[in-house]
N, C-alpha and C. Protein backbone atom coordinates (compact mmCIF):
# COMPACT_ATOMS: atom_id res chain seq x y z
N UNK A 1 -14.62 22.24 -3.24
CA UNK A 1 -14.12 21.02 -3.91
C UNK A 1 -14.72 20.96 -5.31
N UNK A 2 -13.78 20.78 -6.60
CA UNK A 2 -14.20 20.38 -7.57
C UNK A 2 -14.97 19.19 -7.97
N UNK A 3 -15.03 19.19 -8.93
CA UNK A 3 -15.70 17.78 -9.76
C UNK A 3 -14.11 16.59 -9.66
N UNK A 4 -13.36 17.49 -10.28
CA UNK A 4 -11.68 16.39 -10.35
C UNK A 4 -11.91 16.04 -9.10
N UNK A 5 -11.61 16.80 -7.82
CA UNK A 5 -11.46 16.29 -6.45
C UNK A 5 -12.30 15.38 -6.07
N UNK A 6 -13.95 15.68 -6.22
CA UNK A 6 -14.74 14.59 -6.07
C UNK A 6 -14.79 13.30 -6.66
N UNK A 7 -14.57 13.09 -7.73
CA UNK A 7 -13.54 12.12 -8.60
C UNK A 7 -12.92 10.96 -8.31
N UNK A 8 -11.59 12.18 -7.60
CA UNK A 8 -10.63 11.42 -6.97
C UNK A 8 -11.01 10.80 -5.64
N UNK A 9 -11.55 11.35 -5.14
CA UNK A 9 -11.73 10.85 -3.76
C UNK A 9 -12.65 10.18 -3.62
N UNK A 10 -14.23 9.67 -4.80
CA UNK A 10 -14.52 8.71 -4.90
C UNK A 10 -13.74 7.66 -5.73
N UNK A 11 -12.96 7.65 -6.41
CA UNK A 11 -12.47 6.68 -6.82
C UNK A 11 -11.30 5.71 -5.91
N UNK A 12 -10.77 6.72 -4.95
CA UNK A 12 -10.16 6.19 -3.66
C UNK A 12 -10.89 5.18 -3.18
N UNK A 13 -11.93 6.10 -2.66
CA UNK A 13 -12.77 5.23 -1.92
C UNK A 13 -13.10 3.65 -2.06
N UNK A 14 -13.28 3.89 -3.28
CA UNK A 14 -13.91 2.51 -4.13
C UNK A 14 -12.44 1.87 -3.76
N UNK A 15 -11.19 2.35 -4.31
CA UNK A 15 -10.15 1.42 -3.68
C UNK A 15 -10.01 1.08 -2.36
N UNK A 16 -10.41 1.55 -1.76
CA UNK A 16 -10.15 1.26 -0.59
C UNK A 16 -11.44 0.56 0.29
N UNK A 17 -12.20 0.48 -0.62
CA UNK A 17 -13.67 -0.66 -0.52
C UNK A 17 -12.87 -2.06 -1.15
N UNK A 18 -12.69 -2.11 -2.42
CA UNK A 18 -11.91 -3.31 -2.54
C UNK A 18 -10.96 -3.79 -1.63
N UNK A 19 -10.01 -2.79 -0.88
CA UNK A 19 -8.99 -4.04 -0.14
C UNK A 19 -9.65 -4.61 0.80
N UNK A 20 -11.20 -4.27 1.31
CA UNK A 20 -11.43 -5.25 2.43
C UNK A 20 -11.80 -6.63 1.84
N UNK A 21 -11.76 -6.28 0.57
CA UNK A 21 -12.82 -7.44 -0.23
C UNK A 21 -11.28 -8.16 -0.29
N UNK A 22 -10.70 -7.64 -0.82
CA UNK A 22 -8.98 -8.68 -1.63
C UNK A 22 -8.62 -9.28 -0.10
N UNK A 23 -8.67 -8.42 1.20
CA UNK A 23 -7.94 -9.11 2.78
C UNK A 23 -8.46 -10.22 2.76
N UNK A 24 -10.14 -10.52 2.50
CA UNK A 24 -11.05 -11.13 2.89
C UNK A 24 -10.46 -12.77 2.00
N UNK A 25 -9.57 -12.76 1.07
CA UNK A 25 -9.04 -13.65 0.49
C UNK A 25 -7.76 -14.49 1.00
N UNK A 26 -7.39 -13.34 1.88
CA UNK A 26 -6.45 -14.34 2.99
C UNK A 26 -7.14 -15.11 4.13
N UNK A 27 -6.19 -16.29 3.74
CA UNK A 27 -6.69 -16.80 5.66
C UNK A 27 -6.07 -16.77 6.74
N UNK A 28 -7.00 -17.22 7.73
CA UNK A 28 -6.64 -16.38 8.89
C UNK A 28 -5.60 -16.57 9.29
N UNK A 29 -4.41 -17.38 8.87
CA UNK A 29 -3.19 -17.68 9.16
C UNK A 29 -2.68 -16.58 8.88
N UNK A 30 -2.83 -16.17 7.87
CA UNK A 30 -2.31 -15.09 7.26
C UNK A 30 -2.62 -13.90 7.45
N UNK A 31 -3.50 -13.14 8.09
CA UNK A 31 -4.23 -12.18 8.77
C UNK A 31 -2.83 -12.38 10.13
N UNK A 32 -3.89 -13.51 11.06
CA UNK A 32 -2.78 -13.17 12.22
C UNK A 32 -1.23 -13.13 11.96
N UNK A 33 -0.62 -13.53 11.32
CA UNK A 33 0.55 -13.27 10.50
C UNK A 33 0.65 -11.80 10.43
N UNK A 34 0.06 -11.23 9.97
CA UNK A 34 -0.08 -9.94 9.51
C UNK A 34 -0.46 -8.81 10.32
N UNK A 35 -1.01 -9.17 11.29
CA UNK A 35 -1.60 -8.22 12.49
C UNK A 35 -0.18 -8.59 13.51
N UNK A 36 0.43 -9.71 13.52
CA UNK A 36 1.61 -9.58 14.40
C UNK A 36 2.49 -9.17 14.19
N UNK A 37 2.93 -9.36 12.40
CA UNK A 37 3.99 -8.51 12.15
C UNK A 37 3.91 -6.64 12.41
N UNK A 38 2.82 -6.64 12.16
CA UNK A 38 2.57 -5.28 12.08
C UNK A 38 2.81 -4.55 13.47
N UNK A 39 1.83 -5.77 14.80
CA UNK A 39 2.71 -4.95 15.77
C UNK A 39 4.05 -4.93 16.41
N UNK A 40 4.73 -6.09 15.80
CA UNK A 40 6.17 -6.26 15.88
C UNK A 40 6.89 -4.59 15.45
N UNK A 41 6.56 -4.36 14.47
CA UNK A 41 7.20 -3.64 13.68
C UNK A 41 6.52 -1.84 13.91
N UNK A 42 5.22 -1.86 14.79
CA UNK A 42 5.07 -0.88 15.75
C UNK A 42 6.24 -0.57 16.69
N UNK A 43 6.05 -1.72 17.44
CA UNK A 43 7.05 -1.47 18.51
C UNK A 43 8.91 -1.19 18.31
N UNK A 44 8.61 -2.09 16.95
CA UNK A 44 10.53 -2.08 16.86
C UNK A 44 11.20 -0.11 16.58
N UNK A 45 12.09 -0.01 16.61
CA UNK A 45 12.75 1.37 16.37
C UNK A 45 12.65 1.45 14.74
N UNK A 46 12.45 2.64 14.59
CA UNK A 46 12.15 3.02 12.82
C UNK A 46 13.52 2.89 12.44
N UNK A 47 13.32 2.39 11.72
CA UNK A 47 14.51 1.74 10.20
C UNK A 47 14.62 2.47 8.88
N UNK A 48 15.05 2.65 8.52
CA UNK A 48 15.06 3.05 6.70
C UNK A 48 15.86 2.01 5.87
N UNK A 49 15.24 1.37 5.11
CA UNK A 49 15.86 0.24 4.11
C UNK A 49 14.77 -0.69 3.76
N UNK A 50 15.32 -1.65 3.41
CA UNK A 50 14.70 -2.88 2.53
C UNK A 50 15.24 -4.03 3.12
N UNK A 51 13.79 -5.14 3.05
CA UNK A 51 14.45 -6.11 4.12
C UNK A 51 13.73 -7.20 2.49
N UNK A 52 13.33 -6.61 1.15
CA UNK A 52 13.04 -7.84 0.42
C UNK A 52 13.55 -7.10 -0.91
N UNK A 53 12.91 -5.58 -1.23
CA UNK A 53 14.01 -5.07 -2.72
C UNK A 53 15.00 -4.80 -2.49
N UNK A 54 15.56 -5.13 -3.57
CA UNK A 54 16.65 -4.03 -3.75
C UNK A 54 16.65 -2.92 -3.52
N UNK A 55 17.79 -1.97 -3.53
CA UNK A 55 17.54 -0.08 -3.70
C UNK A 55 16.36 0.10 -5.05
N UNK A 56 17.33 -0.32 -6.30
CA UNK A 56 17.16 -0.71 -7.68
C UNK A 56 15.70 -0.54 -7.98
N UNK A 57 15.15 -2.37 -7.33
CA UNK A 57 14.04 -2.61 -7.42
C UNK A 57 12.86 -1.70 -7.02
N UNK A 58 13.34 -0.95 -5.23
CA UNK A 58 12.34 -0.33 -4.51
C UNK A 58 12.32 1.01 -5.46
N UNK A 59 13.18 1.31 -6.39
CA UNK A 59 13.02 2.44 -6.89
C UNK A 59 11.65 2.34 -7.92
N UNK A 60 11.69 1.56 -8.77
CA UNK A 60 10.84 1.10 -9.47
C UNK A 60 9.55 0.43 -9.34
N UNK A 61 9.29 0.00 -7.97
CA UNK A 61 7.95 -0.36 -7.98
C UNK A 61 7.72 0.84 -7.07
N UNK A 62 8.62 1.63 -6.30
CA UNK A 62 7.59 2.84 -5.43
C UNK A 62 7.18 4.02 -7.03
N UNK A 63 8.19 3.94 -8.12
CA UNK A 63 7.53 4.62 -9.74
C UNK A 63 5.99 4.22 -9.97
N UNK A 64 5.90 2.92 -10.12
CA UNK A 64 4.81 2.39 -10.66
C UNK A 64 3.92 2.51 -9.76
N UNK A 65 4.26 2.18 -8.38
CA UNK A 65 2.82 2.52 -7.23
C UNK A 65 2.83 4.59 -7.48
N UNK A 66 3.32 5.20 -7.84
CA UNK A 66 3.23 6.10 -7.95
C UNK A 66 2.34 6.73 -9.10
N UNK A 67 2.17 5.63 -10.39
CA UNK A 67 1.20 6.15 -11.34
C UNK A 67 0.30 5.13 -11.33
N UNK A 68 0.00 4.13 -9.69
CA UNK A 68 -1.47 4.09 -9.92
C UNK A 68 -2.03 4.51 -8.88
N UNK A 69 -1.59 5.33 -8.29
CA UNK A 69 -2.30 6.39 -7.30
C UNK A 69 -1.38 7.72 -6.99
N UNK A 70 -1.35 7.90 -8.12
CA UNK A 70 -0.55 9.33 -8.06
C UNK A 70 -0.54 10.71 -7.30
N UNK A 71 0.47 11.55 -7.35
CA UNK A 71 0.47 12.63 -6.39
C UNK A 71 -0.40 13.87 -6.88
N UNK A 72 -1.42 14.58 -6.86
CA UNK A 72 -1.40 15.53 -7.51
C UNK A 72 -2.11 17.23 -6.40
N UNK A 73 -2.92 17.61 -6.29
CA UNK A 73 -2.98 18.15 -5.11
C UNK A 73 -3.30 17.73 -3.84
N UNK A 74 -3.41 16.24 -3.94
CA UNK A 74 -3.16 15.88 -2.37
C UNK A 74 -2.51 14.58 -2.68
N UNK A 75 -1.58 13.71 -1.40
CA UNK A 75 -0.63 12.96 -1.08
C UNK A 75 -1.17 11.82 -2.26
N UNK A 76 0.05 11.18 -2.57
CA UNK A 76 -0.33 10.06 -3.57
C UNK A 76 0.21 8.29 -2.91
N UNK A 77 0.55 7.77 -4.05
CA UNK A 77 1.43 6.65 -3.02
C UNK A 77 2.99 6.80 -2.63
N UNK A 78 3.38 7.64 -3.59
CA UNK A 78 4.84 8.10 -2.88
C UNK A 78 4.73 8.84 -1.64
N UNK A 79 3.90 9.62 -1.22
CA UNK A 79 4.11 9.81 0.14
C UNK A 79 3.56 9.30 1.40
N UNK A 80 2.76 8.58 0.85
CA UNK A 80 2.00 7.26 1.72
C UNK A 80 3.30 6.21 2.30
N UNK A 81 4.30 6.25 1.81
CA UNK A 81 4.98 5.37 1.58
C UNK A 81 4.70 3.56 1.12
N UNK A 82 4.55 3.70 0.70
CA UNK A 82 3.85 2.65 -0.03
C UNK A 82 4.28 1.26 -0.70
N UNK A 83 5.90 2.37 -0.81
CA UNK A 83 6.54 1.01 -1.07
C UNK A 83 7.50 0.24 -0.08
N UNK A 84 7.37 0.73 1.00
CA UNK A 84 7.45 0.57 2.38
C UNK A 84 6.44 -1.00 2.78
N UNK A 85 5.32 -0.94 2.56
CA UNK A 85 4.18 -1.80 2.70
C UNK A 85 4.77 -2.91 1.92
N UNK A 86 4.86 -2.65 0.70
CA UNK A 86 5.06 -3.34 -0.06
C UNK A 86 6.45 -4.28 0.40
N UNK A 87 7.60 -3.83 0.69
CA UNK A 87 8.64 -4.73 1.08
C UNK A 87 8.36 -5.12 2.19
N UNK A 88 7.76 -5.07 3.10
CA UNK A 88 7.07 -5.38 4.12
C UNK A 88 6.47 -6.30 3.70
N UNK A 89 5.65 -6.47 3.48
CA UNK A 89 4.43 -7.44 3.18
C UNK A 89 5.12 -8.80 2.13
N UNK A 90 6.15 -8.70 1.54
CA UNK A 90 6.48 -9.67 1.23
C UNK A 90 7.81 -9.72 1.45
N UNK A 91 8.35 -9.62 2.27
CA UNK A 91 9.67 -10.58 2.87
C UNK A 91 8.63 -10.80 4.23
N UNK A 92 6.91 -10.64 4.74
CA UNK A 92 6.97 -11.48 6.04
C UNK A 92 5.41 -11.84 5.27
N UNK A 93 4.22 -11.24 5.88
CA UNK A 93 2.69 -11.90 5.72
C UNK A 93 2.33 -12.59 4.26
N UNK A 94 2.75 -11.73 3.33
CA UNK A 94 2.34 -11.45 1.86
C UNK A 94 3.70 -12.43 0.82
N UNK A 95 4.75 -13.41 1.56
CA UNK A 95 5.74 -14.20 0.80
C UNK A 95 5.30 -15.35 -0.11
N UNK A 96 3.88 -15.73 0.09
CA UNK A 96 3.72 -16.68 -0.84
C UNK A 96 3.50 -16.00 -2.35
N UNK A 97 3.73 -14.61 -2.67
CA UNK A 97 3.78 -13.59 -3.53
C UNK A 97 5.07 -13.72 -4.07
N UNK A 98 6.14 -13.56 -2.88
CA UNK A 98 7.58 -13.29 -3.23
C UNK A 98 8.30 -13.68 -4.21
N UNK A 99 8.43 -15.13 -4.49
CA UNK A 99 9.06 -15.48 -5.69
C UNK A 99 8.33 -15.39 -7.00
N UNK A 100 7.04 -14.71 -7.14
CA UNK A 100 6.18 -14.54 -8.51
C UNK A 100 6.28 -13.25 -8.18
N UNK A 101 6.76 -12.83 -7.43
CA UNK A 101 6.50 -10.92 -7.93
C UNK A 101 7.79 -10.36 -8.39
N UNK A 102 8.61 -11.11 -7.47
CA UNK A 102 10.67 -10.72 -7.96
C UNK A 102 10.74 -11.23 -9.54
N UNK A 103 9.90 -12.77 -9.54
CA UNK A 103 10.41 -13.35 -11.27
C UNK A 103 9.95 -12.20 -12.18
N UNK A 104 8.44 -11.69 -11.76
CA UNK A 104 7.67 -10.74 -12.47
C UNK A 104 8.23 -8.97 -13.00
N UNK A 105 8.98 -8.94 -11.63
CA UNK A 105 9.55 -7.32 -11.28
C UNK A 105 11.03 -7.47 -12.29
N UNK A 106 11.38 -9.08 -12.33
CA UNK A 106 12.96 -8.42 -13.10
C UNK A 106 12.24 -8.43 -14.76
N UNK A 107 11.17 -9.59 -14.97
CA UNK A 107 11.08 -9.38 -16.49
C UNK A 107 10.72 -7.79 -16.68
N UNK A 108 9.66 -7.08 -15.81
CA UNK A 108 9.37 -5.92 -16.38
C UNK A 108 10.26 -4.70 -16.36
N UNK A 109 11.60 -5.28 -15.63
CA UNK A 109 12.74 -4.14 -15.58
C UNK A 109 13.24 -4.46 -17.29
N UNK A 110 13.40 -5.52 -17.20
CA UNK A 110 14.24 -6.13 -18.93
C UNK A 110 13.63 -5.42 -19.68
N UNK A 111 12.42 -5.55 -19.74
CA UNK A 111 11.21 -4.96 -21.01
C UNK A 111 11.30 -4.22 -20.91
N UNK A 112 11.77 -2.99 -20.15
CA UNK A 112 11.84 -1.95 -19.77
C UNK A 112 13.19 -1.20 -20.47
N UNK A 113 13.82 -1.91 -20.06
CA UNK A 113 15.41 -1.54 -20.57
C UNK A 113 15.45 -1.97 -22.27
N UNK A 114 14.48 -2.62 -22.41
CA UNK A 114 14.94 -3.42 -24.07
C UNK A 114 14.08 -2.63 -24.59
N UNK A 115 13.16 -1.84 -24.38
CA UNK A 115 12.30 -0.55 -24.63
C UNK A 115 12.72 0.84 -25.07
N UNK A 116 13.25 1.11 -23.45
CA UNK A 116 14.27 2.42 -23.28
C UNK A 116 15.56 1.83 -23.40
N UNK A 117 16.34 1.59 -23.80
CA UNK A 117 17.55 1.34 -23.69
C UNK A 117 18.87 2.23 -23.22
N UNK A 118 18.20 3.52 -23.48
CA UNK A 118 18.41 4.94 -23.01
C UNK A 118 18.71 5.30 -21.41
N UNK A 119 17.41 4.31 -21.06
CA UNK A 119 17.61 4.81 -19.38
C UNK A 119 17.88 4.03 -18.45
N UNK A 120 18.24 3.79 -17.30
CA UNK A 120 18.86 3.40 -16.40
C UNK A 120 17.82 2.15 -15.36
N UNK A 121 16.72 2.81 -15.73
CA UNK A 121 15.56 1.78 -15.13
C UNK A 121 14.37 2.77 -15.45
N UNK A 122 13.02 1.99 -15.05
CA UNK A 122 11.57 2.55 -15.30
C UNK A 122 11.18 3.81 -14.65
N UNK A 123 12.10 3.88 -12.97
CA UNK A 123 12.09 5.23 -11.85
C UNK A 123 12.29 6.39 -13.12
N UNK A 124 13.60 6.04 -13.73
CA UNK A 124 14.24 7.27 -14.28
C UNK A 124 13.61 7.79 -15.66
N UNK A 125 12.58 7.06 -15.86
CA UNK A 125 11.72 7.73 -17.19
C UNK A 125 11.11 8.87 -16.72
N UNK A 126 10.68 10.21 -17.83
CA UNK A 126 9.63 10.82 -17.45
C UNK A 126 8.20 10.36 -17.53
N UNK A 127 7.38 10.75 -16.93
CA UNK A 127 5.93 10.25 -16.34
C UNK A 127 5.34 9.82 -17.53
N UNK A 128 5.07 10.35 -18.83
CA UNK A 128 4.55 10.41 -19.86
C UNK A 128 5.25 8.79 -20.37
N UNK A 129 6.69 8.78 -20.70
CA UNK A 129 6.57 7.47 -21.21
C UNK A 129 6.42 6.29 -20.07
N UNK A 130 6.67 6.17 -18.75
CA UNK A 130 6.24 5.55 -17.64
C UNK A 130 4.70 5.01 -17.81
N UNK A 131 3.55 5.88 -17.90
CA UNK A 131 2.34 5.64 -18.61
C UNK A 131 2.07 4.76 -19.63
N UNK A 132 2.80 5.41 -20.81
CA UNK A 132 3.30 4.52 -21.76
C UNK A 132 3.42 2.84 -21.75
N UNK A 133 4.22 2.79 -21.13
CA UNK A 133 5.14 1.42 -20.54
C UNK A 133 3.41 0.76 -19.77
N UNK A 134 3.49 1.16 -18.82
CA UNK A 134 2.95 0.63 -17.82
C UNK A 134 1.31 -0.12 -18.68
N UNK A 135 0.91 1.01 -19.92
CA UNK A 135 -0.42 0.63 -21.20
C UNK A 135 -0.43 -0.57 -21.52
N UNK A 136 0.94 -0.88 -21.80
CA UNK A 136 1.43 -2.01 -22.66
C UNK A 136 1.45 -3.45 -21.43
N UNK A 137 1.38 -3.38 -20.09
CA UNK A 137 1.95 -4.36 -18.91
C UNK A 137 0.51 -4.19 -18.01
N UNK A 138 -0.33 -3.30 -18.24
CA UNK A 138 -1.57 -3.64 -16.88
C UNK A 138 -2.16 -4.64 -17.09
N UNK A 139 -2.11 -5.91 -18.23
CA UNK A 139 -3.16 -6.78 -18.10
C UNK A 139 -2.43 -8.30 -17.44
N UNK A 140 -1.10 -7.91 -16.56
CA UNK A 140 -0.11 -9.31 -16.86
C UNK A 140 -0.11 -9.32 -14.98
N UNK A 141 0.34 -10.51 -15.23
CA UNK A 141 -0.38 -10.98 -13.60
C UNK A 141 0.93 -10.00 -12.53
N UNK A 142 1.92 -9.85 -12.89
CA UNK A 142 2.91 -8.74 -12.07
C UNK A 142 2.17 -7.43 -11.85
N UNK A 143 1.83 -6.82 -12.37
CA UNK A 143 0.98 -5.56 -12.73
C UNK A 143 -0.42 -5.39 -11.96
N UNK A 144 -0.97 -6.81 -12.14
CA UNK A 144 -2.45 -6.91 -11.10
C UNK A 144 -1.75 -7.09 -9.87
N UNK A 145 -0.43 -7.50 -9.24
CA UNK A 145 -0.13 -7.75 -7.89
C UNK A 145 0.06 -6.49 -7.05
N UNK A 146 1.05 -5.76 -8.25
CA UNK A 146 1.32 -4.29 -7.89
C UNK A 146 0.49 -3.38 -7.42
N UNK A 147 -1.00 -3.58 -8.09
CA UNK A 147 -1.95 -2.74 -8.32
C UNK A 147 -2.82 -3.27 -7.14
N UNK A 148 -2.60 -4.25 -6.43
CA UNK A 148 -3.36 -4.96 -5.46
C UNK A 148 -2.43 -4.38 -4.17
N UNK A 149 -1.11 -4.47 -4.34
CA UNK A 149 -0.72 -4.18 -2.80
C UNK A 149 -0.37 -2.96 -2.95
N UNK A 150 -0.24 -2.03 -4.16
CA UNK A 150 -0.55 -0.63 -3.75
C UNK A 150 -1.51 -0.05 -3.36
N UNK A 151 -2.32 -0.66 -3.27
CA UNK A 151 -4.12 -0.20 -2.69
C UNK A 151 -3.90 -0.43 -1.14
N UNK A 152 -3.31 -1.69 -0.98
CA UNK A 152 -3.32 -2.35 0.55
C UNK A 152 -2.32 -1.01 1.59
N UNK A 153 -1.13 -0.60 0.56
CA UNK A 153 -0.33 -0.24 0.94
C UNK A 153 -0.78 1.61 1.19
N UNK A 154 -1.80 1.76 0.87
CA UNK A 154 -2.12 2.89 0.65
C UNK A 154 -3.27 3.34 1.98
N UNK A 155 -4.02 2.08 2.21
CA UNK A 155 -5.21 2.10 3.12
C UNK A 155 -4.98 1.63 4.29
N UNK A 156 -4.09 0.25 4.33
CA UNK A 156 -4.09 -0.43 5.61
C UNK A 156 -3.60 0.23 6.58
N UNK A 157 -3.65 0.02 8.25
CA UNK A 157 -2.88 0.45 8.66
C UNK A 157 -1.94 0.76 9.01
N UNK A 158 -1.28 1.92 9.22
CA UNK A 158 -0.04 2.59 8.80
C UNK A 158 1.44 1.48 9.44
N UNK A 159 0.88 0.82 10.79
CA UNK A 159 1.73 -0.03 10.96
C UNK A 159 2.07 -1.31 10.21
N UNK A 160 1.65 -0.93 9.29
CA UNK A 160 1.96 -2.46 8.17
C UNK A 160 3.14 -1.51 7.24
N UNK A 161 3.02 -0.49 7.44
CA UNK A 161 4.32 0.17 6.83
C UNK A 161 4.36 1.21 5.93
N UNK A 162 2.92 1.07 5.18
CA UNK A 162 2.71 2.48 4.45
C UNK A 162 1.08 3.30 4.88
N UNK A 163 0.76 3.80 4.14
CA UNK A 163 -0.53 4.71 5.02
C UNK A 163 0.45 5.76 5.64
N UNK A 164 1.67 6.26 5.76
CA UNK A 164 2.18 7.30 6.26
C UNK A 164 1.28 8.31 6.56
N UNK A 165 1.49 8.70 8.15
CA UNK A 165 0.83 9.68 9.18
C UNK A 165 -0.83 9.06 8.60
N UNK A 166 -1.03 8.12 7.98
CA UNK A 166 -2.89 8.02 7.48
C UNK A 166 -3.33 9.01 6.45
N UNK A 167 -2.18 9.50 5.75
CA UNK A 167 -3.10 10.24 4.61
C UNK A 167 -3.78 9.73 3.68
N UNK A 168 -3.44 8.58 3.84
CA UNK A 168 -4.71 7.19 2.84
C UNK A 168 -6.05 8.21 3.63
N UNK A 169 -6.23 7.33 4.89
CA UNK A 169 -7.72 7.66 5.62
C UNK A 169 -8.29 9.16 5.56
N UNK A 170 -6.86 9.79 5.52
CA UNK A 170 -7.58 11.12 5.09
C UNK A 170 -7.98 12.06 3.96
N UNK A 171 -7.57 11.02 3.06
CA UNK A 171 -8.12 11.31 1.53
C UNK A 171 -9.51 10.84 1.76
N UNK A 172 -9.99 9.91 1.93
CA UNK A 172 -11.41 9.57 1.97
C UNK A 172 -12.05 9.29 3.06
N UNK A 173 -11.43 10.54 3.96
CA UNK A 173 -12.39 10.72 5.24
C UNK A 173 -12.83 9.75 5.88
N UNK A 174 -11.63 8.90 6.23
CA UNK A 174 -11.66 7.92 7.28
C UNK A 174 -11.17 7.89 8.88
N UNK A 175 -11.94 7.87 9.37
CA UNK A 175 -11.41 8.45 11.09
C UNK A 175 -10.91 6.91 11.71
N UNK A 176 -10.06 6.81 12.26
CA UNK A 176 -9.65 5.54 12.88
C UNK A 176 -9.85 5.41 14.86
N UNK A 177 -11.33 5.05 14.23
CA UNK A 177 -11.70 5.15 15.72
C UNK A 177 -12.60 3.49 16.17
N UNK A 178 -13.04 3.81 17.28
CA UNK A 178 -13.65 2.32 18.27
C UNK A 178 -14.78 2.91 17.55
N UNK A 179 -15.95 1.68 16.95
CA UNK A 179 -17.08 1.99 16.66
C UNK A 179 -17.90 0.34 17.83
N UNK A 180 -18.60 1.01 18.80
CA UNK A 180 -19.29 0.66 19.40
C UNK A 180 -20.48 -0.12 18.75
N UNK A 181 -20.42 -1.25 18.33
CA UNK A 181 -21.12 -2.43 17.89
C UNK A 181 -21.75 -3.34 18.01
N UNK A 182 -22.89 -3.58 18.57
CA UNK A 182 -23.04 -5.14 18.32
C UNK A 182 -22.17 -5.99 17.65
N UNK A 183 -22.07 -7.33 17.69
CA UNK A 183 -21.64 -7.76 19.50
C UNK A 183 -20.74 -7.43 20.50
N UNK A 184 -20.24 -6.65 20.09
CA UNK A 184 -18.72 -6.58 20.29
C UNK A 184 -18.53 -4.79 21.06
N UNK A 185 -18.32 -4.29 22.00
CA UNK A 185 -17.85 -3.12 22.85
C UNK A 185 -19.40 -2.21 23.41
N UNK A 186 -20.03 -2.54 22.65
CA UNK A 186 -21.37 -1.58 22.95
C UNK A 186 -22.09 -1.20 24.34
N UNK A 187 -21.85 -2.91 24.90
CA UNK A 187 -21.95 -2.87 26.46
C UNK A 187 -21.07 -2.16 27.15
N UNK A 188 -19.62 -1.96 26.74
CA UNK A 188 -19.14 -1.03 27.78
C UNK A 188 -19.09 0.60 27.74
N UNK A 189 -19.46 0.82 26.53
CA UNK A 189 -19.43 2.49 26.00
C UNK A 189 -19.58 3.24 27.64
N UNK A 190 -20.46 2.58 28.89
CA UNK A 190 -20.99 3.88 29.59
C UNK A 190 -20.28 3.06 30.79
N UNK A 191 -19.43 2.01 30.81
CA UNK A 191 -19.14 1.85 31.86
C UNK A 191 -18.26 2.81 33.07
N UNK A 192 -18.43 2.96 33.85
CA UNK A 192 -17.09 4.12 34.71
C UNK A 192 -15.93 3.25 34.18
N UNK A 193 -15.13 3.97 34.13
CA UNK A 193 -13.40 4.47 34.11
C UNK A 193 -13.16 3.55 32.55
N UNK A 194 -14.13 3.05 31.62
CA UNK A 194 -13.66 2.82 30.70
C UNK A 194 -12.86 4.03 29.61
N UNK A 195 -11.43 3.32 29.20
CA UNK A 195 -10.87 4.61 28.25
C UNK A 195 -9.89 3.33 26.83
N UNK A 196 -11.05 4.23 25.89
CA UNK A 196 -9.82 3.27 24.38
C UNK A 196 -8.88 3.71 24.72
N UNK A 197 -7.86 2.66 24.45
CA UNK A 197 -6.25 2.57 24.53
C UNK A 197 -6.13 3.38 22.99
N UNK A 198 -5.22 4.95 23.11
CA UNK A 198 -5.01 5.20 21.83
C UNK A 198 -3.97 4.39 21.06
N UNK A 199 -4.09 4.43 20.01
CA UNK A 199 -3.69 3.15 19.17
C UNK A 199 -2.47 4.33 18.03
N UNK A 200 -2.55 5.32 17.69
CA UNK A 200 -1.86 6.13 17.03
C UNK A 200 -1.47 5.75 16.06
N UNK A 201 -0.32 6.42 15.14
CA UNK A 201 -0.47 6.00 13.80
C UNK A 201 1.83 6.01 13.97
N UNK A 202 2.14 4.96 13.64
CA UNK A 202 3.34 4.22 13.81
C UNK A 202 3.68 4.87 12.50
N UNK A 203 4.79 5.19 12.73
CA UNK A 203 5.73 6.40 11.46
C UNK A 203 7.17 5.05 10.80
């Protein structure tokens, strides 16, 4: 492993130290909200679509979750699916977002288009002026949301919709296992016929 790789995969990390800190800002309404949808949506049959963007839209924020955790020799947020999480999380747990992230997502398509006028939307730029764009928009409250639930969308678990197969956890060597704790399971670690229910990773 290089220096770049080590890098990257501490700087993951650190993201993925913050989302427990950003969850820790919901309440618990919103947690259990969120842990039910999630196993709702375990159990339901896999889907492909959008139940809050557009095609349009999902094209453009899975772009932008794409250059802030990009692909390069290992999985980024496009293959995390990420923007999967993301429409997820706000058409159900994450909606008190919804109408400030859609008002937010069409101004930065406009600015976008009144920019490039050339191209068709922000997806269809090359990476270089995408960067560009994005220099000019990281300090505006759309941009911090993006940058907040692409992290979520990157780490949480995969049944919230992105984390695909867990290559989040396996960028920064995260095993998704029972950790035997005070207060909580430690007493039974040696009991006979105890067995964790595998929990697997929802595609």
């Amino acid at each position: 492993m290089n220096i770049d790789d080590l890098s990257r995969r501490e700087f993951l990390r650190a993201a993925a130290e913050s989302l427990g800190v950003a969850w820790l800002s919901l309440n618990w309404s919103q947690v259990t909200a969120a842990v039910h949808d999630a196993n709702e949506g375990a159990r339901a049959p896999a889907t492909v679509g959008f139940n809050f963007l557009t095609a349009a839209q999902a094209a453009d924020v899975e772009a932008i979750a794409a250059q802030i955790i990009p692909t390069d020799d290992t999985p980024g947020a496009r293959e995390a699916g990420v923007v999967y999480f993301i429409d997820r999380a706000l058409a159900t747990f994450m909606s008190r977002l919804a109408v400030e992230f859609r008002a937010g997502l069409q101004d930065f398509q406009h600015a976008c288009r009144a920019r490039y006028p050339q191209t068709s939307g922000f997806s269809a730029l090359p990476s270089a002026q995408q960067i560009e764009f994005l220099k000019g928009v990281e300090h505006t409250t759309f941009f911090g949301t993006a940058h907040m639930l692409t992290v979520f969308g990157m780490f949480a678990m995969p049944s919230y919709g992105g984390n695909r197969d867990g290559v989040g956890w396996k960028l920064i060597g995260f095993e998704d296992r029972h950790a035997f704790q005070p207060p909580f399971g430690y007493y039974d670690r040696d009991y006979p016929g105890f067995v964790i229910a595998p929990r697997g990773l929802a595609t």
